[in-house]
C-alpha atoms as a PDB file:
ATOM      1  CA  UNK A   1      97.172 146.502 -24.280  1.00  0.00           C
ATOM      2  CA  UNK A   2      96.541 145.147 -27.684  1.00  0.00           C
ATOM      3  CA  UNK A   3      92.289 145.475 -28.727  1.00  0.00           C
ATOM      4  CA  UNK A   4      91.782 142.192 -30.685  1.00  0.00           C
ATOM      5  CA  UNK A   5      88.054 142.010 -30.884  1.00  0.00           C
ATOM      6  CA  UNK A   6      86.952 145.505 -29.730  1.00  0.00           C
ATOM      7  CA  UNK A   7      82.756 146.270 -29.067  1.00  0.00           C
ATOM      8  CA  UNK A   8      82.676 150.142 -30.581  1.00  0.00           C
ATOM      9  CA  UNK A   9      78.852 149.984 -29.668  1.00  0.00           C
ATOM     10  CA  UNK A  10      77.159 153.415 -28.048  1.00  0.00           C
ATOM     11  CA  UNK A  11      73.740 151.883 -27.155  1.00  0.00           C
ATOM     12  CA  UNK A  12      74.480 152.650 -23.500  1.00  0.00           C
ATOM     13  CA  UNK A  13      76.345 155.647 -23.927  1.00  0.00           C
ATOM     14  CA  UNK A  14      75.846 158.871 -22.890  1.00  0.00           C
ATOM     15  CA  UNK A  15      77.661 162.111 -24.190  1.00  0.00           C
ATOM     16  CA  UNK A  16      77.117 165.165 -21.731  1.00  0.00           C
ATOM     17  CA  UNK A  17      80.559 166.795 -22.822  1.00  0.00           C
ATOM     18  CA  UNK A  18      80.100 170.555 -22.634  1.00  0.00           C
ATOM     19  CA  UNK A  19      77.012 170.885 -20.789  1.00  0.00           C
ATOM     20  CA  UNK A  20      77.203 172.727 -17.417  1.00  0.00           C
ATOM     21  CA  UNK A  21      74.448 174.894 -16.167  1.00  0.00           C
ATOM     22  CA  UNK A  22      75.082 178.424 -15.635  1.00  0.00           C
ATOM     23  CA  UNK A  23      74.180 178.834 -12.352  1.00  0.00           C
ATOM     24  CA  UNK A  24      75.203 176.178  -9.766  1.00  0.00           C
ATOM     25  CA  UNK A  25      76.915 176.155  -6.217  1.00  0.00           C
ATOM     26  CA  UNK A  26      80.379 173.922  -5.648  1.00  0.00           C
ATOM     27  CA  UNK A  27      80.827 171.014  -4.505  1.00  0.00           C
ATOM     28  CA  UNK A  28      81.062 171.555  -0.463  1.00  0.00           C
ATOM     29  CA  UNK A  29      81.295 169.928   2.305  1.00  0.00           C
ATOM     30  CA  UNK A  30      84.149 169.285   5.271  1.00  0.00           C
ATOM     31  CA  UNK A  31      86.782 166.932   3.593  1.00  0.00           C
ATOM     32  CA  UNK A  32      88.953 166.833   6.982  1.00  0.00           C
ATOM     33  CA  UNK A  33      91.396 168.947   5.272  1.00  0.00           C
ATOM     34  CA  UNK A  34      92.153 166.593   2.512  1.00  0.00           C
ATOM     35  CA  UNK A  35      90.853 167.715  -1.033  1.00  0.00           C
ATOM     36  CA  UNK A  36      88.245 165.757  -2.675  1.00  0.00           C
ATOM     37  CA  UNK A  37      90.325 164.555  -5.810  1.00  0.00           C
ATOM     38  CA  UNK A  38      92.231 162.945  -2.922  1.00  0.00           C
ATOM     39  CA  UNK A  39      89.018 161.330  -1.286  1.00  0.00           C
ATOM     40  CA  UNK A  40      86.885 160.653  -4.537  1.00  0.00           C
ATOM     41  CA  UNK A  41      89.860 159.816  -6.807  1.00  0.00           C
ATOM     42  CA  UNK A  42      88.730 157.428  -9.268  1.00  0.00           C
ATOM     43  CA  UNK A  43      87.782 153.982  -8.048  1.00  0.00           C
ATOM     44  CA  UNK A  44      86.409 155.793  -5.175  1.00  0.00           C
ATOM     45  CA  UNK A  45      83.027 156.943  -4.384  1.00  0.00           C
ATOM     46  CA  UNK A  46      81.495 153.825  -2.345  1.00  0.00           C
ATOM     47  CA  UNK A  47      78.200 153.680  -3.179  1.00  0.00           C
ATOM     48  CA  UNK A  48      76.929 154.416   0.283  1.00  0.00           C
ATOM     49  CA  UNK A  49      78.948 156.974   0.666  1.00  0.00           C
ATOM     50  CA  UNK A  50      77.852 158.847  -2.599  1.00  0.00           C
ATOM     51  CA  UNK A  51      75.509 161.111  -1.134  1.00  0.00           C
ATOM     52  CA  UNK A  52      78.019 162.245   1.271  1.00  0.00           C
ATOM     53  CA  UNK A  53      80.391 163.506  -1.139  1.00  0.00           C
ATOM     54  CA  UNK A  54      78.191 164.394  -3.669  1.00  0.00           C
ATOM     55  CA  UNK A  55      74.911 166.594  -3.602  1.00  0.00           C
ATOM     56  CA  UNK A  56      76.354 169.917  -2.872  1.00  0.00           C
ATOM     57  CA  UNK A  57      75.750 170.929  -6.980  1.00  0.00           C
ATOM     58  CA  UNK A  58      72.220 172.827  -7.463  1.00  0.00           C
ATOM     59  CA  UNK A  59      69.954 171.317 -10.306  1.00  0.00           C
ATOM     60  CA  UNK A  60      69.116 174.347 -11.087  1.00  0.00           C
ATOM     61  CA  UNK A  61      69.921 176.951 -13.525  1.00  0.00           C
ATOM     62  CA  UNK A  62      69.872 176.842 -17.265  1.00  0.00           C
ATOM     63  CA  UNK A  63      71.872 174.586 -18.963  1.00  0.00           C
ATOM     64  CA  UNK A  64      74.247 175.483 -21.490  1.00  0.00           C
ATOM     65  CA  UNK A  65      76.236 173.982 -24.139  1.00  0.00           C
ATOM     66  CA  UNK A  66      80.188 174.813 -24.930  1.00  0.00           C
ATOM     67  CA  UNK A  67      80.534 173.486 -28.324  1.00  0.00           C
ATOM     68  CA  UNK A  68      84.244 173.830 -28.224  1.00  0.00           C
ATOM     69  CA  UNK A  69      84.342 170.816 -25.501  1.00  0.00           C
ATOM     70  CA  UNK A  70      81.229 168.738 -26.857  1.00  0.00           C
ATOM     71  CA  UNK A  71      83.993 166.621 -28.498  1.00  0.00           C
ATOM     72  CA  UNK A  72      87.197 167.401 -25.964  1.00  0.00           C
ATOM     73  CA  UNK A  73      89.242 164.069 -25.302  1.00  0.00           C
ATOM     74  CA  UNK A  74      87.761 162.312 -28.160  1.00  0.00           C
ATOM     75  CA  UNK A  75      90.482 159.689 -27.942  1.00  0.00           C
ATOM     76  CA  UNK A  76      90.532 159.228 -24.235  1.00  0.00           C
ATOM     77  CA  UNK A  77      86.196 158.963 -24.764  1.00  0.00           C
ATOM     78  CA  UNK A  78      86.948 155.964 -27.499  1.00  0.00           C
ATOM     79  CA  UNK A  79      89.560 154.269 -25.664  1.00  0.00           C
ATOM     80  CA  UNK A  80      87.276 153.939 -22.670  1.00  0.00           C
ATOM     81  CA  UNK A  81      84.102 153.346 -24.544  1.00  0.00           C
ATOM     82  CA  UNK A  82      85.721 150.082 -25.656  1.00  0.00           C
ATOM     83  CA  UNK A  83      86.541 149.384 -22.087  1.00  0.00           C
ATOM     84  CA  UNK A  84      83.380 149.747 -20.692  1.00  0.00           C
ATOM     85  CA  UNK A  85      81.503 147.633 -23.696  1.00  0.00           C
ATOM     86  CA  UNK A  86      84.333 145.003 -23.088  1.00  0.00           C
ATOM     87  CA  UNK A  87      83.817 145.130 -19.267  1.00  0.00           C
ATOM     88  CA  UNK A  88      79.640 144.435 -20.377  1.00  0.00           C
ATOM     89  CA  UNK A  89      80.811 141.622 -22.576  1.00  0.00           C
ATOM     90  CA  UNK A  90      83.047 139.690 -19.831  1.00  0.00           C
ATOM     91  CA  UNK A  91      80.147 139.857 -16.785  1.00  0.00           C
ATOM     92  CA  UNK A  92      77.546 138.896 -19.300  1.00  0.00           C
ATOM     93  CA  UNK A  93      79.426 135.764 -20.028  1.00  0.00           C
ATOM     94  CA  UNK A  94      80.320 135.147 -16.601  1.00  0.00           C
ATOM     95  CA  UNK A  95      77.339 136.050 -15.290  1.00  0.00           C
ATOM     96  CA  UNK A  96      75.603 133.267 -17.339  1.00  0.00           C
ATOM     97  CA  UNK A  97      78.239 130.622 -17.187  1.00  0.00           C
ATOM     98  CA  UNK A  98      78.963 131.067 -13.348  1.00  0.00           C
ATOM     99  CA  UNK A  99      75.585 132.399 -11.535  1.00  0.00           C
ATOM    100  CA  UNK A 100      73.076 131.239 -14.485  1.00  0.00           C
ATOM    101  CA  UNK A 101      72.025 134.926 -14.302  1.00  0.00           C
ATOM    102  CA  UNK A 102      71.071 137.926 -16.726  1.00  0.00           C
ATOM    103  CA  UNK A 103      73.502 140.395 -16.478  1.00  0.00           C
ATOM    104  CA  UNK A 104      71.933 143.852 -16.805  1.00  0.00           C
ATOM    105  CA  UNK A 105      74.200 146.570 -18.409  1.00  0.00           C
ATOM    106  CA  UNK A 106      74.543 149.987 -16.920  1.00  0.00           C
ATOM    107  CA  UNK A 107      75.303 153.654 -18.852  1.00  0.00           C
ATOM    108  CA  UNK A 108      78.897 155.085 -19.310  1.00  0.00           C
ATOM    109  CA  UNK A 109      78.512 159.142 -18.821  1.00  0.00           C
ATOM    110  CA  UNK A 110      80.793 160.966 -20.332  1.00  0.00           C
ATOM    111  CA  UNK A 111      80.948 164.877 -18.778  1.00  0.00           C
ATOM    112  CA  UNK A 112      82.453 167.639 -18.841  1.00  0.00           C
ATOM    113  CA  UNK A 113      83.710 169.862 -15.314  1.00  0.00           C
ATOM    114  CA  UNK A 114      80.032 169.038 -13.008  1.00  0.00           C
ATOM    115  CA  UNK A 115      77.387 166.468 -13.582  1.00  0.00           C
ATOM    116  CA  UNK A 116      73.940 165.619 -11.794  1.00  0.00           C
ATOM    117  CA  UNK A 117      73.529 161.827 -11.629  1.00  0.00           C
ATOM    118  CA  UNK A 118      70.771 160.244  -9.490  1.00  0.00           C
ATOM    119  CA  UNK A 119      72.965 160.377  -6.329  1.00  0.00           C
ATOM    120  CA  UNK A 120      73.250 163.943  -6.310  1.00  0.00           C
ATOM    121  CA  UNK A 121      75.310 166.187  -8.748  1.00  0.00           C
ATOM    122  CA  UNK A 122      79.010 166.006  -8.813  1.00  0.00           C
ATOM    123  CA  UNK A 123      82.317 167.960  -9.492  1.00  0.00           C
ATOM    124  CA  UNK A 124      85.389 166.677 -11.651  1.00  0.00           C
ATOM    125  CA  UNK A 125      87.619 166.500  -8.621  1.00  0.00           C
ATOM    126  CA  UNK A 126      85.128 163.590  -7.404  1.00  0.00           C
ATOM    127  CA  UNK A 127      86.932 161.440  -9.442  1.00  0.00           C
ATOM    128  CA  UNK A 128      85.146 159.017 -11.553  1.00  0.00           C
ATOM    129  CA  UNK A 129      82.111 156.926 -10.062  1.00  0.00           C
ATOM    130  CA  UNK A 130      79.362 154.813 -10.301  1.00  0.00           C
ATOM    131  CA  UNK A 131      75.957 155.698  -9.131  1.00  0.00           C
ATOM    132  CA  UNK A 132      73.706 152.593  -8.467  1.00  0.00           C
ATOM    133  CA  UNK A 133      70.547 154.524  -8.460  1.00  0.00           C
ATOM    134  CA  UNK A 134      70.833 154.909 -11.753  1.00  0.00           C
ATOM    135  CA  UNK A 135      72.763 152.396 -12.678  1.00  0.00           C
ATOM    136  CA  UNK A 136      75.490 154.703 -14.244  1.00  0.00           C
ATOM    137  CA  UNK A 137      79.182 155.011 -14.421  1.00  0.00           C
ATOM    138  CA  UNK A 138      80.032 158.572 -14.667  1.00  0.00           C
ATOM    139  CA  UNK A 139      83.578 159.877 -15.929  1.00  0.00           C
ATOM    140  CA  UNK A 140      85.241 163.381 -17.139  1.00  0.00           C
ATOM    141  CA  UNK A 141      87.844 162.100 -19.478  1.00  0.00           C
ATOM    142  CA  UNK A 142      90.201 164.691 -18.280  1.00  0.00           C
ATOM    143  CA  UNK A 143      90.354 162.245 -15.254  1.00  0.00           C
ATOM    144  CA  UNK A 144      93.153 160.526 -17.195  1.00  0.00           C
ATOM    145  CA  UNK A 145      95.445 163.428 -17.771  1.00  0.00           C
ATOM    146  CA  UNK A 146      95.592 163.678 -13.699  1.00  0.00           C
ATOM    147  CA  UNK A 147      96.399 160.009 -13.598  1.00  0.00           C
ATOM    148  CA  UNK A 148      98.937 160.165 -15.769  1.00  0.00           C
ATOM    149  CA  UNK A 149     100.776 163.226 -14.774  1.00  0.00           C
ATOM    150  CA  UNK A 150      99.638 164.466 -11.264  1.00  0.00           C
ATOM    151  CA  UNK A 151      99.498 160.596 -10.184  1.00  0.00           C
ATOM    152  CA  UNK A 152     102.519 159.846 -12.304  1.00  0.00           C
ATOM    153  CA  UNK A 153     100.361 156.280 -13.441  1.00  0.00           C
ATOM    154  CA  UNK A 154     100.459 156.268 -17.626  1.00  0.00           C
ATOM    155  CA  UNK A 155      99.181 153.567 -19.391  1.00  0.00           C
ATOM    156  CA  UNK A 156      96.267 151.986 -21.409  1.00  0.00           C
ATOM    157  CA  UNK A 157      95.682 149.334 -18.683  1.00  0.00           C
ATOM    158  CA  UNK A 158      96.149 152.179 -16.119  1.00  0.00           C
ATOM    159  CA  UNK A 159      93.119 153.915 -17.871  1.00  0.00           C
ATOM    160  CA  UNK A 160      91.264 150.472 -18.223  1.00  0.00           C
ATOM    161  CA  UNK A 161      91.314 149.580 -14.627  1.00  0.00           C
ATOM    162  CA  UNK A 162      89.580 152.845 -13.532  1.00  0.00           C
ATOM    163  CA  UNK A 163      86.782 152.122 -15.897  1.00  0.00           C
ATOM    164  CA  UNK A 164      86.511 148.062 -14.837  1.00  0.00           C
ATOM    165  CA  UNK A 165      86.776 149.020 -11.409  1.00  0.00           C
ATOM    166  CA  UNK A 166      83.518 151.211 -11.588  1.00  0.00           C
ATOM    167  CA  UNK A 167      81.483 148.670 -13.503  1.00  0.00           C
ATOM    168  CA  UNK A 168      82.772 146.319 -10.409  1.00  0.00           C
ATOM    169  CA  UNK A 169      80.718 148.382  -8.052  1.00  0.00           C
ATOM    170  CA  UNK A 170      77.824 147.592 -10.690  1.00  0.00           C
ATOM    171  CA  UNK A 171      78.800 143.525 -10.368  1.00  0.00           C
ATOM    172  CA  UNK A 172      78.578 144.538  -6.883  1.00  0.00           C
ATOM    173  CA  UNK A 173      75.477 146.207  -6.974  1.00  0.00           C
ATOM    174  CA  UNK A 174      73.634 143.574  -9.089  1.00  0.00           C
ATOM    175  CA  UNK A 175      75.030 141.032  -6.315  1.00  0.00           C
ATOM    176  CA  UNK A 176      73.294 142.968  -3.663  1.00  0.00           C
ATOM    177  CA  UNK A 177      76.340 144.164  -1.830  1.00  0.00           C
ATOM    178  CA  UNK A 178      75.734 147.709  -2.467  1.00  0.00           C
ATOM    179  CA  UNK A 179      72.034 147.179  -0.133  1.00  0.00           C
ATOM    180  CA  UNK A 180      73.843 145.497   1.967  1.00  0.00           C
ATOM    181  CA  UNK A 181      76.808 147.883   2.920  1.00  0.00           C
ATOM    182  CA  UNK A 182      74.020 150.744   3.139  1.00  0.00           C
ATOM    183  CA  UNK A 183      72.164 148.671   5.999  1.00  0.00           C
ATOM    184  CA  UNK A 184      75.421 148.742   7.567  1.00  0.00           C
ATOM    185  CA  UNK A 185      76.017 152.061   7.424  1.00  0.00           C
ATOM    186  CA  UNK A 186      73.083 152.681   9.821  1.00  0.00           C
ATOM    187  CA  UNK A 187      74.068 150.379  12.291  1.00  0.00           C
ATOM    188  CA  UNK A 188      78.130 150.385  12.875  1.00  0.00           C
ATOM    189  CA  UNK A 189      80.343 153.575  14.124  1.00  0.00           C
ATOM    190  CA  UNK A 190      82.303 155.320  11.504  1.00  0.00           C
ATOM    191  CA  UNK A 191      85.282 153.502  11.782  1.00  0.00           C
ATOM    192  CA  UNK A 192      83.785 150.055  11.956  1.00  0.00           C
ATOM    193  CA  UNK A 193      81.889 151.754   8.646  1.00  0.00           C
ATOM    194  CA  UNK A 194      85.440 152.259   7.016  1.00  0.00           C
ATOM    195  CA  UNK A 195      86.350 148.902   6.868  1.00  0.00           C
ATOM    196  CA  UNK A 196      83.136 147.514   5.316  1.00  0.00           C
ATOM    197  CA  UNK A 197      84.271 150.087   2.650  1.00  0.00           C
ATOM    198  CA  UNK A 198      87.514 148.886   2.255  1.00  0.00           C
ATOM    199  CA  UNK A 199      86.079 145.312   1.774  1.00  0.00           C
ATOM    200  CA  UNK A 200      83.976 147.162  -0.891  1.00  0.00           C
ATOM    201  CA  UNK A 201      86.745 148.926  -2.845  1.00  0.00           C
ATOM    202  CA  UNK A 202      89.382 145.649  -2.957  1.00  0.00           C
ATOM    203  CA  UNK A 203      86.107 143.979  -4.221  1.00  0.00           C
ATOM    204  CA  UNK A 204      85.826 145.878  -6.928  1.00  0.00           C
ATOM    205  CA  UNK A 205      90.038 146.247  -7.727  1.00  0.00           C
ATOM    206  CA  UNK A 206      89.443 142.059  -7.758  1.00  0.00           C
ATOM    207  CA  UNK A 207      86.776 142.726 -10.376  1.00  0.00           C
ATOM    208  CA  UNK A 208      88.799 145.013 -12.243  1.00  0.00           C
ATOM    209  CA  UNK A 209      91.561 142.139 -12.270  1.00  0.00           C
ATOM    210  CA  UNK A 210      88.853 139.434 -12.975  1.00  0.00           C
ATOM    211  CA  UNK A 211      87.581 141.547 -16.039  1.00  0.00           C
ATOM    212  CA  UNK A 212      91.620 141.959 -17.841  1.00  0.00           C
ATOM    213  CA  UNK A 213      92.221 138.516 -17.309  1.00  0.00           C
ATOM    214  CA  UNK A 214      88.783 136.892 -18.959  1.00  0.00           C
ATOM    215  CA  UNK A 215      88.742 139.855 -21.608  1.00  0.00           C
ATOM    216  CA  UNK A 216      92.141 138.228 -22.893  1.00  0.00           C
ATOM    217  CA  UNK A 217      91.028 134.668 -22.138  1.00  0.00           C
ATOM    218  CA  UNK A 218      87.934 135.948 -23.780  1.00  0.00           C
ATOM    219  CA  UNK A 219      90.343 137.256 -26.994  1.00  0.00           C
ATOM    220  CA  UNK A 220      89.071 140.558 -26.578  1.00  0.00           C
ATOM    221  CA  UNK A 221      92.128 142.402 -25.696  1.00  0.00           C
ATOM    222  CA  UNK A 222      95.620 140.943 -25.262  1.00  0.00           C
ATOM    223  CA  UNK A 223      97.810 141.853 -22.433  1.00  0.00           C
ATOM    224  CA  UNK A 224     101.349 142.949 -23.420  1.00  0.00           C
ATOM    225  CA  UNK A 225     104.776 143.249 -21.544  1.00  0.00           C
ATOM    226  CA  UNK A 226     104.192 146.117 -19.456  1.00  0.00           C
ATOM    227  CA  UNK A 227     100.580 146.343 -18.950  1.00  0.00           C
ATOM    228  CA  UNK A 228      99.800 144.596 -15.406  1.00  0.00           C
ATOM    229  CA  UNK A 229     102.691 146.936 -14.172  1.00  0.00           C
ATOM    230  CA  UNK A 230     101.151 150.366 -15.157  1.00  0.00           C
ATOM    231  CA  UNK A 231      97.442 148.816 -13.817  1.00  0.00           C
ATOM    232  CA  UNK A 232      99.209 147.676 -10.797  1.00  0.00           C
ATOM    233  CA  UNK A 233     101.285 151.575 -10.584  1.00  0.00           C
ATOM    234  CA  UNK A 234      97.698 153.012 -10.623  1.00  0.00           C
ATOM    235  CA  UNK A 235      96.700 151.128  -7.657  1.00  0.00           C
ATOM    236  CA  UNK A 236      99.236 152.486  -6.179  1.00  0.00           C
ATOM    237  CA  UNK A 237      98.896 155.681  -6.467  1.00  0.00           C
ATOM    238  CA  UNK A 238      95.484 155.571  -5.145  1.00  0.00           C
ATOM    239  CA  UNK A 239      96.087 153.769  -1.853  1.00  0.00           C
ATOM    240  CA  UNK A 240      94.452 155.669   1.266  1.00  0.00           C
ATOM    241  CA  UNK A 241      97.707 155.525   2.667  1.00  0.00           C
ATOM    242  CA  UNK A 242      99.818 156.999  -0.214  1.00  0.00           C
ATOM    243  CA  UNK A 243      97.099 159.985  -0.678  1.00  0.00           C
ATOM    244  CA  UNK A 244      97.147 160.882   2.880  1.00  0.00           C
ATOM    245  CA  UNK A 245     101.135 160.922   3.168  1.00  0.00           C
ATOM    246  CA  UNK A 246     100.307 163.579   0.306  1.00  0.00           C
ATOM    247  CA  UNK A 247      97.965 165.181   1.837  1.00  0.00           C
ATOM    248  CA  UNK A 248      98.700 165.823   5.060  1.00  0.00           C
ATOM    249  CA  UNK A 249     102.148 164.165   6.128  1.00  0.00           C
ATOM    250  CA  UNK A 250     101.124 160.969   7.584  1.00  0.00           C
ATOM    251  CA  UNK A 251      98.492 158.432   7.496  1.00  0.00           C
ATOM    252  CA  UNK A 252      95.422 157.884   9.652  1.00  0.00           C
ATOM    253  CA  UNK A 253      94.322 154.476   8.962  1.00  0.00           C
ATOM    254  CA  UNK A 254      90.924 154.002  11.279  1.00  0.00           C
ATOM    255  CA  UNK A 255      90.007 156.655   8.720  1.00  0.00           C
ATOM    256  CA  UNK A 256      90.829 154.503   5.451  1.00  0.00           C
ATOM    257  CA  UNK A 257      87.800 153.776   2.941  1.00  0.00           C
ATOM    258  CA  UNK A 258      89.770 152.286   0.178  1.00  0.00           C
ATOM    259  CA  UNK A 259      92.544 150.299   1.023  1.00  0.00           C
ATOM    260  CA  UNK A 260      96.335 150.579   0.758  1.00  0.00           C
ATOM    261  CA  UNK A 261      98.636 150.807  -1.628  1.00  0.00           C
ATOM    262  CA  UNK A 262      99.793 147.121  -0.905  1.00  0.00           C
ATOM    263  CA  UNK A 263      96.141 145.970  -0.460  1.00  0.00           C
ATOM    264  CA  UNK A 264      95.056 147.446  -4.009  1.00  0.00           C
ATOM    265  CA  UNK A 265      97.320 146.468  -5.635  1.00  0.00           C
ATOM    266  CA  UNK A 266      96.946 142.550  -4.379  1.00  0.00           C
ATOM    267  CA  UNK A 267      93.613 143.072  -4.946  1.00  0.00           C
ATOM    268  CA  UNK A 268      94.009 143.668  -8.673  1.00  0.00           C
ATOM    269  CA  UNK A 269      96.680 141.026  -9.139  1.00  0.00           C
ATOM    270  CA  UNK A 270      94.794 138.492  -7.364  1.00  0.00           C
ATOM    271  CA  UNK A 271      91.806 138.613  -9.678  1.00  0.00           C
ATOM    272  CA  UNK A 272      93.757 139.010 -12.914  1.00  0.00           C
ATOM    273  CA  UNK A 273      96.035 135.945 -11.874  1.00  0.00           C
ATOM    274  CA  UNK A 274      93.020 133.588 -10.935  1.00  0.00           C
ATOM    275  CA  UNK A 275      90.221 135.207 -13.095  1.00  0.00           C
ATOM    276  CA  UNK A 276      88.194 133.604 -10.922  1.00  0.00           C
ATOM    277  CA  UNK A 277      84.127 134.845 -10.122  1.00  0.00           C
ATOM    278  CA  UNK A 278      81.488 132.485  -8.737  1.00  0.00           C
ATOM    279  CA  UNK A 279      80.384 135.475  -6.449  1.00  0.00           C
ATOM    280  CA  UNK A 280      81.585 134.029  -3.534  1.00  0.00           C
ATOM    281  CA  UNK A 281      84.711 136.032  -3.554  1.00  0.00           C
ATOM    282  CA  UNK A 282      82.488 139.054  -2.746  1.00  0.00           C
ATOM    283  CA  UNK A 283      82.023 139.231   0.681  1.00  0.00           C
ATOM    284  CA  UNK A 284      81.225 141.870   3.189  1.00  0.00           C
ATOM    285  CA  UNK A 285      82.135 140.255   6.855  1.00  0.00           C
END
């Protein structure tokens, strides 16, 4: 992935790298045996289901400042900086052209290890996420050094698509869909829940396929030979299906929240080959 016209801008940017509070409990909570990279890993906190997998971090406590990490992953931090600010420049434009709508921006977080976010506080092992009471996607860069050698998914696209995907659940969000899956929640069993949340997760893969292929139409970046493959290896790798054969052997798939491997990565592919967005493709049904 080539940048051509890249947006270094930090005016929604956020630098928390190296703060942690001294005192602070861990992230808990029954996981079904399955550890929480594996059910927050990247792409993957559903907004409605934030609270549920994050909150168990105290907001209390001092907090303190390592100054060795304040700058840790500096490269990784740029690299998806641009992302994010090219992400903001693609919905803006569509947003106008297609919906005749403002698009309103949200905040990139970098952290470091734990973070407190308006859904709660959060560990690493959460994986990336976005937080749509604040409006905030939140990411410890080290995120990408797991994807790339625990999840065996290298790449600059790789990278790009985690970021993309998480400002989808703001396109989401902005669309109402996030409201709407929450009112759900409170009405359907658990498993009728699940695949509401799979609906909500390929949504956002489209989204992150929608964003690489208007950011090149767009001459913002330019996709080279390669590139749609290591995105596409990502998806992947984060399939429900593929992290519970990890986890535990075999796959339980009443239990899914994300999708599988094959449905991610159509997902992606689907909205990078059409770049199509009117909203309509976002449906929850």
């Amino acid at each position: 992935m080539k940048w051509l016209n890249p947006n270094r801008s930090t005016s929604n940017f956020e630098d928390r790298r190296g703060r942690g509070r001294r005192r602070g409990a861990l992230l808990g909570g029954g996981i079904g045996g399955i550890v929480v990279i594996v059910l927050g890993l990247f792409l993957g906190i559903n907004p409605s289901q934030l609270n549920n997998v994050i909150g168990g971090i105290e907001g209390t406590g001092e907090e303190v400042v390592d100054p060795a990490r304040q700058h840790e992953n500096e490269e990784l931090k740029d690299f998806t900086l641009l992302v994010f600010n090219s992400c903001n420049d693609v919905w803006r434009t569509l947003f106008r052209e297609n919906l005749s709508q403002d698009y309103r921006m949200p905040t990139l977080v970098a952290f470091t290890d734990e973070v407190q976010s308006a859904c709660g506080g959060a560990t690493a092992q959460v994986g990336p996420f976005y937080c749509p009471a604040d409006e905030k996607v939140y990411i410890d860069m080290n995120f990408f050094h797991e994807l790339a050698q625990r999840f065996k998914a290298p790449g600059d696209l790789a990278m790009a698509y985690v970021t993309a995907h998480e400002v989808g659940h703001h396109v989401q969000n902005l669309l109402g869909l996030s409201e709407t899956l929450n009112e759900m929640r409170r009405k359907l069993s658990e498993t009728e829940f699940n695949r509401y949340s799979v609906q909500m997760e390929l949504n956002a893969d489209y989204l992150a396929g929608v964003w690489a292929h208007q950011a090149q139409h767009l001459g913002i970046i330019a996709i080279e030979p390669g590139d749609v493959e290591e995105a596409l290896r990502a998806a992947e790798a984060i399939g429900d299906d593929t992290l519970q054969k990890q986890a535990r052997g075999y796959a339980v798939p009443e239990t899914f929240t994300h999708g599988t491997s094959r449905q991610r990565m159509e997902a992606f592919l689907s909205g990078f080959e059409t770049g199509r967005f009117t909203g309509r493709e976002l449906t929850l049904r």
